[in-house]
N, C-alpha and C. Protein backbone atom coordinates (compact mmCIF):
# COMPACT_ATOMS: atom_id res chain seq x y z
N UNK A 1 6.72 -34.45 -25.49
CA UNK A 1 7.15 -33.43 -26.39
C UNK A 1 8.66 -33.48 -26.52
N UNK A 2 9.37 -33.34 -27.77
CA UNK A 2 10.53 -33.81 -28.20
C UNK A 2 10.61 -32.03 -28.46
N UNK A 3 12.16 -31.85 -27.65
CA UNK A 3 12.87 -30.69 -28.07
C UNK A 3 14.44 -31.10 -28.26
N UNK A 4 14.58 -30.19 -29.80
CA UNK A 4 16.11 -30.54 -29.93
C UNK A 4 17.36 -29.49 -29.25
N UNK A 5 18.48 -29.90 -29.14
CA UNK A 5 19.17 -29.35 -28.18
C UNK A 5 19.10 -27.49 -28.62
N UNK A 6 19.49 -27.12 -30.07
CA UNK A 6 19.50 -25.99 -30.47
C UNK A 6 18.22 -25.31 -30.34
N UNK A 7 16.20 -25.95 -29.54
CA UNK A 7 15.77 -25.29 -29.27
C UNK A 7 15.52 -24.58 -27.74
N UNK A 8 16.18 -26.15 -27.04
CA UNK A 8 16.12 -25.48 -25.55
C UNK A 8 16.19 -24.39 -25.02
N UNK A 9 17.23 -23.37 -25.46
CA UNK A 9 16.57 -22.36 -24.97
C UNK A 9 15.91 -21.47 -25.54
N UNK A 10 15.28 -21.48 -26.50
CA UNK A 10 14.58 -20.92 -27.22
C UNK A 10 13.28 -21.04 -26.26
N UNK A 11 13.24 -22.30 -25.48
CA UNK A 11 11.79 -23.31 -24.84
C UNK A 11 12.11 -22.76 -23.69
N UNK A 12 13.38 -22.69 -22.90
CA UNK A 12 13.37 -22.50 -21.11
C UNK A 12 13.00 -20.87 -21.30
N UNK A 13 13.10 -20.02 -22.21
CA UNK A 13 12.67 -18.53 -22.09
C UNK A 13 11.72 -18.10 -22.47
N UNK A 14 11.01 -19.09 -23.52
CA UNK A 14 9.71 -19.09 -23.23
C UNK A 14 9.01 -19.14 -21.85
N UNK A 15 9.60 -20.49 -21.66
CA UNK A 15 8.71 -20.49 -20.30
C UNK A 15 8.91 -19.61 -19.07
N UNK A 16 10.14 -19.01 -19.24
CA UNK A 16 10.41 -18.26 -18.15
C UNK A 16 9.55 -16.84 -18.37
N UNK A 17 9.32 -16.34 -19.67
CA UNK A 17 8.23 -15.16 -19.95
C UNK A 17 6.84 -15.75 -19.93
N UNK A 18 6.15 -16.65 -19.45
CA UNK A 18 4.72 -16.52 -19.40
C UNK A 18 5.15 -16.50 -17.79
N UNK A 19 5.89 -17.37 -17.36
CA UNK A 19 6.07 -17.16 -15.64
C UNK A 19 6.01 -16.17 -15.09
N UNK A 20 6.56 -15.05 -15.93
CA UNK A 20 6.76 -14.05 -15.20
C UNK A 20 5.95 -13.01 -15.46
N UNK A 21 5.07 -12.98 -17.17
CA UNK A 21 3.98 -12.07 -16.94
C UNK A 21 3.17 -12.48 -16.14
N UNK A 22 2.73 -14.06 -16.13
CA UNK A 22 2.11 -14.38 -15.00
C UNK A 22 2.12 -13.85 -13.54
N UNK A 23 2.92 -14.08 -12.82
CA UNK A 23 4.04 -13.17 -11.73
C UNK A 23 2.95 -11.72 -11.26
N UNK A 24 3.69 -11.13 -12.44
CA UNK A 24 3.76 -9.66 -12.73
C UNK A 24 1.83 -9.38 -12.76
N UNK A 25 1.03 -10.31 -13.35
CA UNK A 25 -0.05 -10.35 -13.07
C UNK A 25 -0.49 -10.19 -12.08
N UNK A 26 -0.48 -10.94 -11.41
CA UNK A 26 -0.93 -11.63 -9.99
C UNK A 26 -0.30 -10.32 -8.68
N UNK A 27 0.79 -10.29 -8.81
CA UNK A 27 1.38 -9.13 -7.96
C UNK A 27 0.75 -7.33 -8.17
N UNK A 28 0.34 -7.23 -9.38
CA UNK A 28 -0.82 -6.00 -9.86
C UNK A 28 -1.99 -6.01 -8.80
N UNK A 29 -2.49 -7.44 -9.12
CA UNK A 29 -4.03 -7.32 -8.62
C UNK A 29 -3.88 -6.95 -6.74
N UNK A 30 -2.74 -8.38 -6.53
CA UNK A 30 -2.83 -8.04 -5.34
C UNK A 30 -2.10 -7.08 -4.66
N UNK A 31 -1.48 -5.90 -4.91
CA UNK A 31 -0.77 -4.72 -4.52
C UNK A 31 -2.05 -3.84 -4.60
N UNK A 32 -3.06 -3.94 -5.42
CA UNK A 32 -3.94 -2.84 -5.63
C UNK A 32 -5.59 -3.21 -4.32
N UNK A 33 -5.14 -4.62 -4.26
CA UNK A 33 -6.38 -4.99 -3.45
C UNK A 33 -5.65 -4.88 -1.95
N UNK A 34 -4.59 -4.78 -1.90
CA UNK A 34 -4.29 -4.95 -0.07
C UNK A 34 -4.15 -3.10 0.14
N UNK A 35 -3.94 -2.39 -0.90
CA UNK A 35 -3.95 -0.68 -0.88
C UNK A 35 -5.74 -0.54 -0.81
N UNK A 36 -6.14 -1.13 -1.13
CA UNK A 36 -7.60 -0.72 -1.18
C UNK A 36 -7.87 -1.37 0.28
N UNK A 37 -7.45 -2.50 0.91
CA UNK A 37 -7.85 -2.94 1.87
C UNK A 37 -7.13 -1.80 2.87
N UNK A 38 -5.93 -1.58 2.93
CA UNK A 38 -5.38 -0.40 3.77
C UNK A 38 -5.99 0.73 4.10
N UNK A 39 -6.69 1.67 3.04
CA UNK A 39 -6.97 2.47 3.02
C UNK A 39 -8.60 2.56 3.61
N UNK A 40 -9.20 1.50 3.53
CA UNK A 40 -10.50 1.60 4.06
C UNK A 40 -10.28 1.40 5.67
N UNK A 41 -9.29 0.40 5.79
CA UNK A 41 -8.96 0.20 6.88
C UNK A 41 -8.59 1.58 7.93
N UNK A 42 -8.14 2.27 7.30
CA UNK A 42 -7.60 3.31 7.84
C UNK A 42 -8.82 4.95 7.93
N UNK A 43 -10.01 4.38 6.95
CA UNK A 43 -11.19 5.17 7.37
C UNK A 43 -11.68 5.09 8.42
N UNK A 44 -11.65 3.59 8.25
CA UNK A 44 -12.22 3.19 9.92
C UNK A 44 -11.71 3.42 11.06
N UNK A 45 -10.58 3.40 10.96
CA UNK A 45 -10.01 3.69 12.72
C UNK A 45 -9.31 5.03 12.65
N UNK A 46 -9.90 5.92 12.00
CA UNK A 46 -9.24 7.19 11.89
C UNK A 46 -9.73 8.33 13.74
N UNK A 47 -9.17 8.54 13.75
CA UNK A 47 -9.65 9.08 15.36
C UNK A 47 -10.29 10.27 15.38
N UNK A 48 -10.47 11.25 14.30
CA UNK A 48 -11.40 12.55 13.97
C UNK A 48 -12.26 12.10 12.66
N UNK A 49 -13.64 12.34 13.21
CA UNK A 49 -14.72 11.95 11.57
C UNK A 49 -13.94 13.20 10.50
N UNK A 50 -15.24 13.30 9.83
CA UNK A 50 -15.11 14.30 8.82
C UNK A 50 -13.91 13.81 8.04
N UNK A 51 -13.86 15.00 6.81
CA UNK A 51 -12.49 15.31 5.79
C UNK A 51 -11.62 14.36 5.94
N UNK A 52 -10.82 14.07 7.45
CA UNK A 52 -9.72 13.58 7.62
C UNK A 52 -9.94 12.20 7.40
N UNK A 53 -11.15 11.40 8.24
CA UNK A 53 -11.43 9.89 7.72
C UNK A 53 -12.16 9.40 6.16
N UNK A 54 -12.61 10.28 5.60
CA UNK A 54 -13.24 9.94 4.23
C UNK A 54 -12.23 10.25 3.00
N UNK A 55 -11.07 10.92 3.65
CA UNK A 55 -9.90 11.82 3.00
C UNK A 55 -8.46 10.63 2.20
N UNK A 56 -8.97 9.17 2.97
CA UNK A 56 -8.17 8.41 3.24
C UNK A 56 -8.51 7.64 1.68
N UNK A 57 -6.92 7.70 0.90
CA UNK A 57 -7.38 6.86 -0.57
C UNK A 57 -6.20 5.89 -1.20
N UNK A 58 -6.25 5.73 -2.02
CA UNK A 58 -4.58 4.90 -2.88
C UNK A 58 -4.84 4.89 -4.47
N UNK A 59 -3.93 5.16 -4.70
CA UNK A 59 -3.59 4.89 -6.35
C UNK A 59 -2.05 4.18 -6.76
N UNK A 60 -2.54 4.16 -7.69
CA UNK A 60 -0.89 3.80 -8.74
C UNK A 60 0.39 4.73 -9.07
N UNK A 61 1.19 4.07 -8.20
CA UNK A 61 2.30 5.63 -8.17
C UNK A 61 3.48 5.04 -9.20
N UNK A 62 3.63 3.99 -9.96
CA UNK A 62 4.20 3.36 -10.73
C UNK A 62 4.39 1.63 -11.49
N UNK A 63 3.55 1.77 -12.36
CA UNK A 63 3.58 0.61 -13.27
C UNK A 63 4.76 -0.01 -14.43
N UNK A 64 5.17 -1.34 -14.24
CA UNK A 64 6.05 -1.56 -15.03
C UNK A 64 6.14 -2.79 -15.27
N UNK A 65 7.29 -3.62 -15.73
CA UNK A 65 7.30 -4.56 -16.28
C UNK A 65 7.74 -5.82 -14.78
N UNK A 66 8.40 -4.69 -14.04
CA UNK A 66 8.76 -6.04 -12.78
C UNK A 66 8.43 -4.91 -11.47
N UNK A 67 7.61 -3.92 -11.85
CA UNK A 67 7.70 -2.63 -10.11
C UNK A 67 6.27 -2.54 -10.27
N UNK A 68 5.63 -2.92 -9.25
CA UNK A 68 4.25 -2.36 -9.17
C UNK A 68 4.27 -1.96 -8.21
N UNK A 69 3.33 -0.80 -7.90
CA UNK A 69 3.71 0.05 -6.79
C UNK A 69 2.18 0.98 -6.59
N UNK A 70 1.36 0.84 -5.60
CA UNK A 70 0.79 1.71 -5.06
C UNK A 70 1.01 2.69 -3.57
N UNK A 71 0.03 3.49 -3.42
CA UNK A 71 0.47 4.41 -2.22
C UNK A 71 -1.00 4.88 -1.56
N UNK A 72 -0.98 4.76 -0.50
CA UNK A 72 -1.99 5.24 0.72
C UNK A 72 -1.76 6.36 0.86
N UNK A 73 -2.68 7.65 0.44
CA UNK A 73 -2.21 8.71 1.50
C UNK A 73 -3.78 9.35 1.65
N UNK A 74 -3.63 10.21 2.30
CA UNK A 74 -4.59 11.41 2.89
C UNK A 74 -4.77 12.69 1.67
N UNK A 75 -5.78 12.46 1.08
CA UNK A 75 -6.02 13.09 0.22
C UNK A 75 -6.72 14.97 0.68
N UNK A 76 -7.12 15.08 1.95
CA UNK A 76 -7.88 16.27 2.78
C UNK A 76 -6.86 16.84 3.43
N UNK A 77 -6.02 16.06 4.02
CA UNK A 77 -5.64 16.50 5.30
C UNK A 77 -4.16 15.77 5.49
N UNK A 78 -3.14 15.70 4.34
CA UNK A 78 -2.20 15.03 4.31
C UNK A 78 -1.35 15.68 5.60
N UNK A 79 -1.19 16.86 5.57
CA UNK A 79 0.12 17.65 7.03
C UNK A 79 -0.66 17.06 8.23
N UNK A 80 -1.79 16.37 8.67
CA UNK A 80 -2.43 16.06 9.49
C UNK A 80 -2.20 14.62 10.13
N UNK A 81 -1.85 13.87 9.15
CA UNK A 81 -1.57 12.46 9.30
C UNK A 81 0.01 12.38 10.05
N UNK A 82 0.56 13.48 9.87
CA UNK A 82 2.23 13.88 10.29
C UNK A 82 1.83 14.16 12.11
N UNK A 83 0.75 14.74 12.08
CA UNK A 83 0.58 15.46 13.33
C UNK A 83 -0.11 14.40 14.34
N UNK A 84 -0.94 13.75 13.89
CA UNK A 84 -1.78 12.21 14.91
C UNK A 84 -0.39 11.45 14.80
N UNK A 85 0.63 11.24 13.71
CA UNK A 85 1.40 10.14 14.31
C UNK A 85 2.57 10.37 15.25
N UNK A 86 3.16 11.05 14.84
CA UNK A 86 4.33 12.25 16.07
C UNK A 86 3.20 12.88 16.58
N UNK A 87 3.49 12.71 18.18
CA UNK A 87 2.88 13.47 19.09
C UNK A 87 3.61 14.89 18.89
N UNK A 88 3.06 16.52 18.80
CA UNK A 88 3.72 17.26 19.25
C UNK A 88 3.34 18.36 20.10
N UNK A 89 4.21 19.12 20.83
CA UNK A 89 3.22 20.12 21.66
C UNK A 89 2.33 20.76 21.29
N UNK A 90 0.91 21.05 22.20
CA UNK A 90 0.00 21.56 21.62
C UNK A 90 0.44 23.49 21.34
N UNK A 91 -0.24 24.01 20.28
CA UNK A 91 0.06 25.00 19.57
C UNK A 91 -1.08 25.33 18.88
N UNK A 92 -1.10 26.36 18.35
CA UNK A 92 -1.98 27.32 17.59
C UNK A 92 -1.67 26.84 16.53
N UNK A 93 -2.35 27.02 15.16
CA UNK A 93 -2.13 26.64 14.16
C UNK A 93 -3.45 27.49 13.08
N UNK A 94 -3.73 28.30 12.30
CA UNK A 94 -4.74 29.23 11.13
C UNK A 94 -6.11 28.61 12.33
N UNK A 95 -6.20 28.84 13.48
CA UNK A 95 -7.30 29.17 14.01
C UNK A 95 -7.43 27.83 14.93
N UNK A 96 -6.84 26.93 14.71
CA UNK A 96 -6.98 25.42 15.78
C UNK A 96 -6.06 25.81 16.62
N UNK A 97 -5.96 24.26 16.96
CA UNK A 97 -4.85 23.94 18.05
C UNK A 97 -3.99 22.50 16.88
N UNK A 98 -2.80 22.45 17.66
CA UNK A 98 -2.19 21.40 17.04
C UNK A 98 -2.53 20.45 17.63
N UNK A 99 -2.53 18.53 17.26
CA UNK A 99 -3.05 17.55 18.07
C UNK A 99 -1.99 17.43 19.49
N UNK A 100 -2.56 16.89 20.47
CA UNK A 100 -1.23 17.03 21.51
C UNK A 100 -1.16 15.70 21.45
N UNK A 101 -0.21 15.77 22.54
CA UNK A 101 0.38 13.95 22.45
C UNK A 101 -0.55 13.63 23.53
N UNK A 102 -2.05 14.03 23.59
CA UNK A 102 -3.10 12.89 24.22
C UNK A 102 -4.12 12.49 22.80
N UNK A 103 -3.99 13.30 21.70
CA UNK A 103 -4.52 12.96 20.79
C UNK A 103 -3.80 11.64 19.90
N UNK A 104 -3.17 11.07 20.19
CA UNK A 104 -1.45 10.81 19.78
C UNK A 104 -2.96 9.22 19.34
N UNK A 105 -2.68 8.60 18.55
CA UNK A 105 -3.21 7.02 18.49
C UNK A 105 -2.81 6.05 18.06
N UNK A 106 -1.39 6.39 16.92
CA UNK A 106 -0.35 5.29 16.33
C UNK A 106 -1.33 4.48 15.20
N UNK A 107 -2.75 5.05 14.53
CA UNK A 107 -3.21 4.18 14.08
C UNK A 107 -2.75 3.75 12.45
N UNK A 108 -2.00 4.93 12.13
CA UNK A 108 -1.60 4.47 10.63
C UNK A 108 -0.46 3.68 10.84
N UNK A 109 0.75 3.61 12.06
CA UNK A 109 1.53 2.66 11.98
C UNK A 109 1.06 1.03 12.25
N UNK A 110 0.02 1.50 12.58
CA UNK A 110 -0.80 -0.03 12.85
C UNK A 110 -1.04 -1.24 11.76
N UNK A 111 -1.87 -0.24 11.22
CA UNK A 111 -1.97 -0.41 9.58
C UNK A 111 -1.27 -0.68 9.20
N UNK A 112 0.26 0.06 8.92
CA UNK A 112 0.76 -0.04 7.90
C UNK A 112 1.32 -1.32 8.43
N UNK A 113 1.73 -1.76 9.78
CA UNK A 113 2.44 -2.66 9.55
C UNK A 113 1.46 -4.07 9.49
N UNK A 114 0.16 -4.56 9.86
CA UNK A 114 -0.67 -5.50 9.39
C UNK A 114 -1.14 -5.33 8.25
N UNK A 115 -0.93 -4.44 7.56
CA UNK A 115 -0.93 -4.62 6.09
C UNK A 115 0.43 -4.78 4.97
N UNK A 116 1.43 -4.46 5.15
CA UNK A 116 2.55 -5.12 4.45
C UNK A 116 2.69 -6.30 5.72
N UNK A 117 2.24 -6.89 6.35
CA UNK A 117 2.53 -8.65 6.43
C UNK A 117 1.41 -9.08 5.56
N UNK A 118 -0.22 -8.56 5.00
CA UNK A 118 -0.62 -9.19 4.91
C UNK A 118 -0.37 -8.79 3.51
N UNK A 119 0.19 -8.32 2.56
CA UNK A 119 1.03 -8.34 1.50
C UNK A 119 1.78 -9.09 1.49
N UNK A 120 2.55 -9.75 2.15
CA UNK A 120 4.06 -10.34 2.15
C UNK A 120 3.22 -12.05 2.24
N UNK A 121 2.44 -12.32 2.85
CA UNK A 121 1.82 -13.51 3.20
C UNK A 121 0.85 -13.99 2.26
N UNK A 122 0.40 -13.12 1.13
CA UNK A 122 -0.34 -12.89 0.02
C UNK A 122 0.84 -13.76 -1.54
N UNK A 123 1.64 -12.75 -1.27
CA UNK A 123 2.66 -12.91 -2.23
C UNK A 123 2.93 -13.92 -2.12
N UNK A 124 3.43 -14.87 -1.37
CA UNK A 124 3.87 -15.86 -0.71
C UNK A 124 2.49 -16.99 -1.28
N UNK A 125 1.49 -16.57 -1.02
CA UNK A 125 0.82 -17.71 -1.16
C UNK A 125 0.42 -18.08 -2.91
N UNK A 126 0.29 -16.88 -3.23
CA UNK A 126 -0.21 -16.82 -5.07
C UNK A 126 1.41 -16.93 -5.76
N UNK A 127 2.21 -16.91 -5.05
CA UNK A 127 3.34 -16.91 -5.96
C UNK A 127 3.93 -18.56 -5.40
């Protein structure tokens, strides 16, 4: 294929925009599949059944042309996820107790951090 000098870049920005919706593709799917993998993940090793482990979800907190962005949170019992990860003294609370630091299990920092490597190692491989 013969390009003349006055189209080159007309041709290198072409190619640099399918690259990058491409990109921008690929980084969608997989931001939305490692949040979906997080979040189930995090049903499972939740340390109280009920509300609090089925409570566990992700959506799209911002779409764009180069930011894709989802978010894990606790859809039941969000002030709760504050309380299993900081241990704090046990206390009264609208009829409970607060979790103490033997309830303490570190499991969402667990998560979170084997799941942004396995984001980062993802990216890395499709990109």
């Amino acid at each position: 294929m013969r390009i003349r000098p006055e189209q080159l870049e007309r041709e290198v920005l072409r190619i640099l925009k399918e690259y990058g919706d491409d990109a921008n593709e690929k980084l969608g799917v997989i931001t939305k599949d490692v949040a979906r993998q997080a979040s189930s993940a995090l049903k499972g090793s939740a340390p109280s059944g009920g509300n609090y482990a089925r409570g566990w979800s992700h959506k799209a907190v911002k779409r764009g042309v180069l930011h894709q962005s989802e978010v894990v949170y606790n859809r039941t019992a969000a002030q709760l996820t504050h309380l299993l990860e900081k241990p704090h003294a046990t206390g009264r609370y609208r009829g409970g107790h607060y979790p103490s630091k033997k309830d303490y299990t570190g499991n969402i920092a667990r998560v979170e951090e084997e799941f942004v490597t396995k984001y980062l190692n993802e990216v890395m491989a499709k990109l």
